[in-house]
Protein backbone atom coordinates (compact mmCIF):
# COMPACT_ATOMS: atom_id res chain seq x y z
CA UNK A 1 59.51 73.83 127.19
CA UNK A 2 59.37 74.60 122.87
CA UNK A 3 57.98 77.42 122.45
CA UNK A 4 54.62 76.94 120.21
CA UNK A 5 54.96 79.27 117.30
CA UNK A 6 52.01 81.59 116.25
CA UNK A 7 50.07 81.57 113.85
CA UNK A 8 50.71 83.69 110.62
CA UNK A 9 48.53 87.00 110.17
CA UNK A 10 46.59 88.25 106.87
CA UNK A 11 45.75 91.58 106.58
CA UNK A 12 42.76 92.31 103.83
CA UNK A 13 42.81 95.81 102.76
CA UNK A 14 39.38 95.91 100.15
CA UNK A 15 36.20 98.09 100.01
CA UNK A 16 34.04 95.55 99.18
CA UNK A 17 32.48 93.92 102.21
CA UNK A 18 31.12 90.76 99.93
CA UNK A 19 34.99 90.07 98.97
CA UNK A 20 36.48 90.38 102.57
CA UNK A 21 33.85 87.82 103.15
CA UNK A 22 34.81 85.25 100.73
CA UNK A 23 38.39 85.91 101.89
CA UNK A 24 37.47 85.50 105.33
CA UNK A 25 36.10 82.21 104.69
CA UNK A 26 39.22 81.20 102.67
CA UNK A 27 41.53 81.80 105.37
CA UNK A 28 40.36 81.90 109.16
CA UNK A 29 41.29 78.10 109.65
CA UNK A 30 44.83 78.17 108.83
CA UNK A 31 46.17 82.22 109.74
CA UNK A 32 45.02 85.30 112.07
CA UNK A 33 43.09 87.48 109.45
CA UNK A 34 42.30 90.91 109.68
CA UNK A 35 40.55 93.32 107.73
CA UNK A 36 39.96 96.77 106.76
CA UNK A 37 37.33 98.34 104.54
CA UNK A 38 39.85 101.12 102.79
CA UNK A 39 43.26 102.55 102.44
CA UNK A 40 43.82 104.67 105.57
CA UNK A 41 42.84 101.86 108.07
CA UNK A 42 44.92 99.15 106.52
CA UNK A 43 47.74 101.29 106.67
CA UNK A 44 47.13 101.50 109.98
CA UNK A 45 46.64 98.00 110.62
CA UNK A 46 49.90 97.38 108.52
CA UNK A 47 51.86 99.15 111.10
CA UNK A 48 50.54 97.22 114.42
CA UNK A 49 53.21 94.88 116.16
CA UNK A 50 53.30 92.47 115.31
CA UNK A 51 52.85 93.42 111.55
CA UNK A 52 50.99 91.06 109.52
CA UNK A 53 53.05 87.96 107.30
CA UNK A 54 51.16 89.30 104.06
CA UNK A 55 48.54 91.81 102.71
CA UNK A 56 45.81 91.08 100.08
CA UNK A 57 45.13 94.42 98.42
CA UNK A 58 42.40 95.85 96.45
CA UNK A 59 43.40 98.08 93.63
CA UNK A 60 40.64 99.71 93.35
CA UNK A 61 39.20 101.66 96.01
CA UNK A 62 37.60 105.36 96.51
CA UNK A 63 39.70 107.72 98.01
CA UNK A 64 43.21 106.28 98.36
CA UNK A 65 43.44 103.55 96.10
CA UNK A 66 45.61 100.00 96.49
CA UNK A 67 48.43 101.55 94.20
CA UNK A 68 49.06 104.02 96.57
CA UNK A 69 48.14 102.37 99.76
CA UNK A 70 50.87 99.62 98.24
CA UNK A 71 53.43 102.30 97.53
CA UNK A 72 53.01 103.84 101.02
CA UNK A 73 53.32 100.74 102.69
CA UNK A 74 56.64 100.23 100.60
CA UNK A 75 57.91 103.79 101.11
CA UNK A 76 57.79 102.57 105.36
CA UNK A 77 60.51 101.33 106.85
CA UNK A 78 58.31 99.37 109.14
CA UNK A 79 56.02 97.84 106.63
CA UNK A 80 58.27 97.72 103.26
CA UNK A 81 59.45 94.30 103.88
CA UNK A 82 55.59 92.69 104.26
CA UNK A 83 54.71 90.64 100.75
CA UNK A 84 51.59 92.37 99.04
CA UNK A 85 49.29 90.47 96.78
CA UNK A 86 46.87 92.72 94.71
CA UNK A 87 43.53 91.70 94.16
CA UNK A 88 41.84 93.32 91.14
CA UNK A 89 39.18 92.64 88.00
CA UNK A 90 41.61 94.56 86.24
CA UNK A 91 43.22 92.61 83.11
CA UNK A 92 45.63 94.61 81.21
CA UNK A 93 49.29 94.11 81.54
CA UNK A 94 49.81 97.80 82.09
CA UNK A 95 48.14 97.26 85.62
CA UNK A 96 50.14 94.26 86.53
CA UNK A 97 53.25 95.44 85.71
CA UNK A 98 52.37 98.86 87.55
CA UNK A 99 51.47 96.57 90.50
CA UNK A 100 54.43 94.86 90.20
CA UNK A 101 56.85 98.06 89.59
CA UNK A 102 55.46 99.28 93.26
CA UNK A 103 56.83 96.34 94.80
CA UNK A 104 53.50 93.92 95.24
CA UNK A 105 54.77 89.79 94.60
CA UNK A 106 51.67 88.66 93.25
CA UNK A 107 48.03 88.99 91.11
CA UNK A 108 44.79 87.46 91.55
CA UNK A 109 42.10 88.64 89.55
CA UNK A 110 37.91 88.51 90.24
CA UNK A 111 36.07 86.41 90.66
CA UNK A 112 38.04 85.44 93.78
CA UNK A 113 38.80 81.74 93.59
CA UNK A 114 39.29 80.85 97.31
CA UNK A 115 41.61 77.56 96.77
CA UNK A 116 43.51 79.90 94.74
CA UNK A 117 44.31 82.27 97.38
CA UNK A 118 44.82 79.61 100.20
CA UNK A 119 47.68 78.26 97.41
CA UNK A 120 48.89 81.92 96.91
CA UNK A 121 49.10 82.47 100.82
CA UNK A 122 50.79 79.44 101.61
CA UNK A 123 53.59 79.78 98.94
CA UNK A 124 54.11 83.06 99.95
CA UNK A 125 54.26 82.96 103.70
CA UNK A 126 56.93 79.82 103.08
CA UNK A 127 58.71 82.23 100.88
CA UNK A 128 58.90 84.82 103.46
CA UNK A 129 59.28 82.98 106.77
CA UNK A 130 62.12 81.19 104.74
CA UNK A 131 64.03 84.31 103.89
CA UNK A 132 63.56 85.71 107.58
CA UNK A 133 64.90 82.79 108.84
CA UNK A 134 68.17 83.22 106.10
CA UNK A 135 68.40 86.72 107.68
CA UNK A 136 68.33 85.73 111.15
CA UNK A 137 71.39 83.21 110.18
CA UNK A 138 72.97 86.04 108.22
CA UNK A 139 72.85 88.25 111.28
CA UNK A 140 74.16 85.10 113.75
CA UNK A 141 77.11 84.65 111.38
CA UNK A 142 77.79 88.48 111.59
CA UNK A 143 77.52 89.14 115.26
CA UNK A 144 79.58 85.70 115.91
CA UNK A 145 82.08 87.11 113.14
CA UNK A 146 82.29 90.89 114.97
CA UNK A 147 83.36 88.80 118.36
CA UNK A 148 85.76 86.41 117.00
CA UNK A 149 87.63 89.40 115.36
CA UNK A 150 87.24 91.06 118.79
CA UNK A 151 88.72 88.42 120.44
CA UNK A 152 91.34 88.48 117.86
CA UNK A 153 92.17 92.19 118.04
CA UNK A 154 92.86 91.80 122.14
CA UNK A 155 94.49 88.43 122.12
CA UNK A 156 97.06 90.39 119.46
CA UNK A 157 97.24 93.22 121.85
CA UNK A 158 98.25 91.32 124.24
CA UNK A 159 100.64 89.27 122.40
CA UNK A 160 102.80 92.24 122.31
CA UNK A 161 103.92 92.01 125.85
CA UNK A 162 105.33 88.18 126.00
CA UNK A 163 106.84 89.16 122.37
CA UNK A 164 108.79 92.13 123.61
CA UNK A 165 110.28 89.59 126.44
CA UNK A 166 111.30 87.03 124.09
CA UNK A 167 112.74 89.54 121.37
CA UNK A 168 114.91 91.68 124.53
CA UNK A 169 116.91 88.32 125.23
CA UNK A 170 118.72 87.35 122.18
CA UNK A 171 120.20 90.89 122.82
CA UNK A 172 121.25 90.71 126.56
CA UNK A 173 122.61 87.54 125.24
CA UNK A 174 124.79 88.70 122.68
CA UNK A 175 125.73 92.15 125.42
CA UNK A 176 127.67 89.16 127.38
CA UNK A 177 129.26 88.17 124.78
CA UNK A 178 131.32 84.25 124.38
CA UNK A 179 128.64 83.18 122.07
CA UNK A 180 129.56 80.98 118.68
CA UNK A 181 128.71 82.25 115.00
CA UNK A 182 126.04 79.48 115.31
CA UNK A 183 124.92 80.91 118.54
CA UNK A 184 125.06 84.65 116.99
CA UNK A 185 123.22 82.88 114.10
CA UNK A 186 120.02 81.17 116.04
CA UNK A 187 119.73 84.76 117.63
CA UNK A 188 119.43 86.40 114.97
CA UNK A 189 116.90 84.27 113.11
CA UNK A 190 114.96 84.65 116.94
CA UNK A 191 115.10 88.22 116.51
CA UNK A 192 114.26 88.52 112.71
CA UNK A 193 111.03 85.73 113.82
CA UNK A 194 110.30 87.75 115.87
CA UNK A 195 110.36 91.18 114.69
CA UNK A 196 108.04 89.85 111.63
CA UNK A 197 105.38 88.34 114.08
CA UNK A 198 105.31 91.69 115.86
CA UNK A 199 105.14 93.76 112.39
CA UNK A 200 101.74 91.04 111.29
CA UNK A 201 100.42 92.15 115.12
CA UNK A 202 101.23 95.51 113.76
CA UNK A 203 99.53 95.21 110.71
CA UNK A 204 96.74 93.44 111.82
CA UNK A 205 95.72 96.08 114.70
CA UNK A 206 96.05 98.98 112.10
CA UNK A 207 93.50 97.27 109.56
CA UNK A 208 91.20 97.02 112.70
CA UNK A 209 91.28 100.26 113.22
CA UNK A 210 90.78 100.68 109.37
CA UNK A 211 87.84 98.38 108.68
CA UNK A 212 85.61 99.21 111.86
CA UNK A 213 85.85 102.83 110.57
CA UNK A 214 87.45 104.33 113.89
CA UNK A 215 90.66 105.59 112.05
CA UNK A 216 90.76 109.55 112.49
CA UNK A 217 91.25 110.66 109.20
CA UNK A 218 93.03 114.46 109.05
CA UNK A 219 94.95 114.66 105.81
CA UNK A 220 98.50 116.30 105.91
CA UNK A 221 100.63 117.57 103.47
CA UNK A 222 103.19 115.31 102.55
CA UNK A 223 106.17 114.95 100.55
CA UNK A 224 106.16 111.86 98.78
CA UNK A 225 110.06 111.57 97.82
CA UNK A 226 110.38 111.89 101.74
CA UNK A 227 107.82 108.82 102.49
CA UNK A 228 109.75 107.19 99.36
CA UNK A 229 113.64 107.42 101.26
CA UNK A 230 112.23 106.08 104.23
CA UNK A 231 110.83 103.27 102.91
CA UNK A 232 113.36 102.29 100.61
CA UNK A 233 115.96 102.13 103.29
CA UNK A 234 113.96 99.72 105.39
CA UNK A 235 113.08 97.61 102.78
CA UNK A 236 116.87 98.02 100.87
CA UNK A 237 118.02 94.98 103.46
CA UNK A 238 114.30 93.14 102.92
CA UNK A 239 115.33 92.49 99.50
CA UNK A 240 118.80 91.60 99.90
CA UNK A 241 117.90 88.69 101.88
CA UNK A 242 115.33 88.02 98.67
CA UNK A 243 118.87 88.43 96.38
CA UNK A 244 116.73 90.79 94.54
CA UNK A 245 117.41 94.89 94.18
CA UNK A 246 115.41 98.08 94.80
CA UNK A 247 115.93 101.12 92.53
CA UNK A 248 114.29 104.73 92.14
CA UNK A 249 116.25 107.43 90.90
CA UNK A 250 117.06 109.63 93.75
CA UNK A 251 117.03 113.12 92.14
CA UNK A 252 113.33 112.21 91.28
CA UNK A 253 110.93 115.20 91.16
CA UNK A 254 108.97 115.49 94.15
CA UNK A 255 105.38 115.92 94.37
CA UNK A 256 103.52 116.38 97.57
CA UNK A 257 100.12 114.93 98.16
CA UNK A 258 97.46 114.97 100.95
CA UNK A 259 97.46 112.07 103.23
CA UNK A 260 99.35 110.69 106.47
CA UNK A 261 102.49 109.72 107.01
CA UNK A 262 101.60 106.31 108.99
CA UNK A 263 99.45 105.70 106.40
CA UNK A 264 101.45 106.28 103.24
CA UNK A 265 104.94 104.12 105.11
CA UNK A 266 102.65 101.30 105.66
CA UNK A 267 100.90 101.51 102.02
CA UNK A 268 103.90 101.46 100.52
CA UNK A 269 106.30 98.88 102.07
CA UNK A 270 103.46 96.48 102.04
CA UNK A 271 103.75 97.04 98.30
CA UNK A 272 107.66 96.63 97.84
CA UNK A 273 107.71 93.94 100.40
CA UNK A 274 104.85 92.15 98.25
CA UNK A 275 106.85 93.35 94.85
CA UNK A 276 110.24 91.74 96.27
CA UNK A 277 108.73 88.60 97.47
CA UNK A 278 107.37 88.17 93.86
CA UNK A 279 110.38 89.64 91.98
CA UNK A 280 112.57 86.00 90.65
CA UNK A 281 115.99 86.07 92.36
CA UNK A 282 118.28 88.47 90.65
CA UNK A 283 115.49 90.37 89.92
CA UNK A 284 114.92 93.96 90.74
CA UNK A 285 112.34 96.63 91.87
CA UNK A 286 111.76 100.11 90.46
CA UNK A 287 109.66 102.62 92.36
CA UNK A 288 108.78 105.46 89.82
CA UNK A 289 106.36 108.62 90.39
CA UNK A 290 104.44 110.60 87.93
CA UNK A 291 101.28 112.92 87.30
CA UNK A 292 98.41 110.90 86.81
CA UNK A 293 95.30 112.34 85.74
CA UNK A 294 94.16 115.99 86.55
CA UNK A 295 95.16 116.60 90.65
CA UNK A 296 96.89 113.13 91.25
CA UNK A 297 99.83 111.62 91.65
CA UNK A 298 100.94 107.83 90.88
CA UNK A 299 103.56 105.82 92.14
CA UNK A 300 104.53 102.62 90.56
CA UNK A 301 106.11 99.77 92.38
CA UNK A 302 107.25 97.17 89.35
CA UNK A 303 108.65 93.71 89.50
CA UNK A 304 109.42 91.78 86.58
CA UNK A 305 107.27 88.44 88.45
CA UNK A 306 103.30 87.97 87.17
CA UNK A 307 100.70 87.28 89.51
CA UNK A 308 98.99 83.93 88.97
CA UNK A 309 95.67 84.33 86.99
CA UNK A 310 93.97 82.45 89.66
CA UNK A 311 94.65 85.42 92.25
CA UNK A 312 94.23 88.18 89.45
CA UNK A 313 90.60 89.52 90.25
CA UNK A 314 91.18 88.92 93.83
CA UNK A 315 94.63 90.31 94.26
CA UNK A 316 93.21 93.17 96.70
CA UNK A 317 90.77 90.79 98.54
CA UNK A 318 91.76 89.62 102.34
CA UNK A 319 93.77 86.76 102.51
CA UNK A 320 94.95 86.07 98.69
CA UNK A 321 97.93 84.65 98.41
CA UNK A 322 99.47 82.04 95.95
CA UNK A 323 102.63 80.71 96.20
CA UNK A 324 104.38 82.30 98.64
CA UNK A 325 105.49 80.74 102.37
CA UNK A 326 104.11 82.05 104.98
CA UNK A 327 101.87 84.50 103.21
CA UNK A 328 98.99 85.55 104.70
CA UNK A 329 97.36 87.81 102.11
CA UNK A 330 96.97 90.63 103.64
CA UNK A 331 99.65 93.11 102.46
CA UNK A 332 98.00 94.10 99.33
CA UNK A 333 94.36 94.31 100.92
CA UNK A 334 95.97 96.50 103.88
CA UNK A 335 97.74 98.86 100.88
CA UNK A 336 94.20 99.13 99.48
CA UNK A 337 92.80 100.03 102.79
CA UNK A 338 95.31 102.86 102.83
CA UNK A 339 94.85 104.57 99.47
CA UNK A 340 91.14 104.70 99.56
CA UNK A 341 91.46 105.76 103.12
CA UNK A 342 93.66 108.30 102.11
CA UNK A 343 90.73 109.08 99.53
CA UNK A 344 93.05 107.27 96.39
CA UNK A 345 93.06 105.04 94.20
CA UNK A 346 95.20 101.21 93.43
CA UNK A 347 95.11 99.76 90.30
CA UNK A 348 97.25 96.24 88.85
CA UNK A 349 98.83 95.39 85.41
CA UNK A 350 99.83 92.42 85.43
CA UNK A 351 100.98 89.78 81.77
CA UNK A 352 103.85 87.90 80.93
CA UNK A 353 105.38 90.10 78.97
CA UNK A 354 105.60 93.23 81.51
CA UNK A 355 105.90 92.05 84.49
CA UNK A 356 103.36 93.21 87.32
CA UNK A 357 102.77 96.63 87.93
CA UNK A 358 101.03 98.24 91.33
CA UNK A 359 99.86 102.22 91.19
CA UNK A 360 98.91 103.93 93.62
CA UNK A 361 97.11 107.28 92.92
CA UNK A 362 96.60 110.23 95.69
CA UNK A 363 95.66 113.73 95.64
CA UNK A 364 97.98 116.26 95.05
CA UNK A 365 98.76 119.06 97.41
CA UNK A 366 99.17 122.62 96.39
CA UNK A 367 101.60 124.25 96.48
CA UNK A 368 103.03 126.34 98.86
């Protein structure tokens, strides 16, 4: 059976017994109405559940007057969202735009013109019930969203477990040997398949863990030459398969920084791998580190490609991507993740001319 909706409530919060009448009289047919003759009861009234839809206010009244009663009322968790309309005989602009400052919607000035305030009401209410309704859809979409990626995050888990079968045979294949270089070939492009799915499950678990806010954050002191080497060698045969090379200078000065390993070896190869994949064949990579400004220090990961202005303002965001196969847009936004975790900062340069630059800044470390 529908459920019958009920009707609208109108709380009027005025001194003046003749003008509660006339309001009274204006509205009873249409909403609930209820009334109080000054400040401290219509505060009170304002708080009852089910709060009223909308207040008419006097402005002024002895003892605490519709200013304050309106401020109050706006100060209240519980009562700060309800739509205030101020009824006053004042006429200067100061007043309505003091009115308006506290947070009231609306003026209607003495004499009280009753089909004025039945228009008033109406509009109003619509306005409100409308945007209660947009939040109730707002917080629909977000509870539906926070399941889905629930569903997501254990469907990946458990991914992991069929993946590990499927990426164990290729190589009790090739431990019995008699295979073909075409055989040798298809396993290998099984194994390299798969090894990428499982780094995305990877990836994709750790910016969970980032974005619900359940990482444990204890910063460490870390060397960043050290994070540097290990990353470079894992992502050395990444970009020879991209026919495209990756250079630092070895004897590089070291810095060390606070942050965590994990953290810092996923930052960064998200970065090269993203830099590589965007470098032209032939190309090549340079990872350089430098002070930044006071008590940071930058690494820059630069490619001689340009990202396309259509990504530019967006190139952190989740899920931008142009161009590439396969892409899924969430390297860079996962690097982000990292830094800021990591309490730094990521920054782009990016033109024609340059090529495309990617710094990352982090805190320095003293030294020890």
């Amino acid at each position: 059976m529908a459920q019958i909706d009920r009707r609208h409530s109108v709380l009027i919060i005025d001194d003046t017994p003749e003008n509660i009448q006339v309001l009274l009289a204006a509205l009873h047919e249409e909403y609930t109405v209820m009334a109080a003759n000054n400040g401290y009861k219509g505060i009170d009234l304002a708080q009852s559940d089910p709060p009223p839809d909308l207040i008419l206010l006097d402005v002024m009244m002895p003892g605490l007057d519709g200013y304050e009663v309106c401020q109050r009322l706006k100060m209240d968790r519980k009562t700060q969202h309800i739509p205030i309309i101020f009824i006053t005989a004042l006429r200067e602009d100061e007043d309505e735009e003091k009115g308006l400052k506290l947070g009231a919607i609306d003026y209607l000035t003495k004499p009280i013109k009753p089909a004025l305030v039945r228009a008033r009401v109406k509009n109003h209410i619509e306005l409100r019930t409308l945007q209660i309704e947009r939040e109730q859809q707002i917080d629909a979409l977000r509870v539906a969203a926070k399941l889905r990626e629930e569903v997501e995050r254990i469907t990946q888990h458990d991914l992991k477990g069929p993946l590990g079968v499927i990426l164990g045979y290729p190589q009790l294949l090739e431990m019995e040997g008699n295979l073909t270089p075409q055989q040798r070939t298809a396993l290998d492009e099984i194994t390299t398949a798969g090894k990428r799915i499982l780094d995305m499950i990877d990836s994709s678990l750790e910016l969970y863990t980032l974005e619900a806010g359940s990482y444990q954050y204890k910063p460490e002191r870390l060397s960043f030459i050290s994070v540097i080497k290990a990353v470079y060698t894992e992502c050395s045969v990444f970009a020879q398969k991209h026919s495209v090379t990756v250079a630092y200078n070895p004897d590089l000065f070291d810095r060390y920084v606070w942050g965590k390993e994990p953290l810092c070896h996923t930052m960064l190869t998200n970065l090269i791998k993203n830099a590589i994949e965007a470098s032209p064949s032939g190309g090549q990579v340079t990872i350089s580190l430098h002070d930044s400004v006071e008590d940071y220090c930058s690494i820059d990961i630069k490619n001689a490609g340009v990202v396309p202005m259509a990504i530019r303002d967006r190139f952190f965001e989740k899920f931008a991507t142009s161009g590439k196969t396969g892409g899924t847009g969430l390297g860079t936004y996962s690097a982000k993740m990292c830094a800021e975790i990591q309490q730094g900062q990521i920054s782009l340069q990016t033109d024609e001319l340059k090529g495309t630059v990617v710094s990352v800044q982090l805190k320095l470390a003293e030294e020890v």
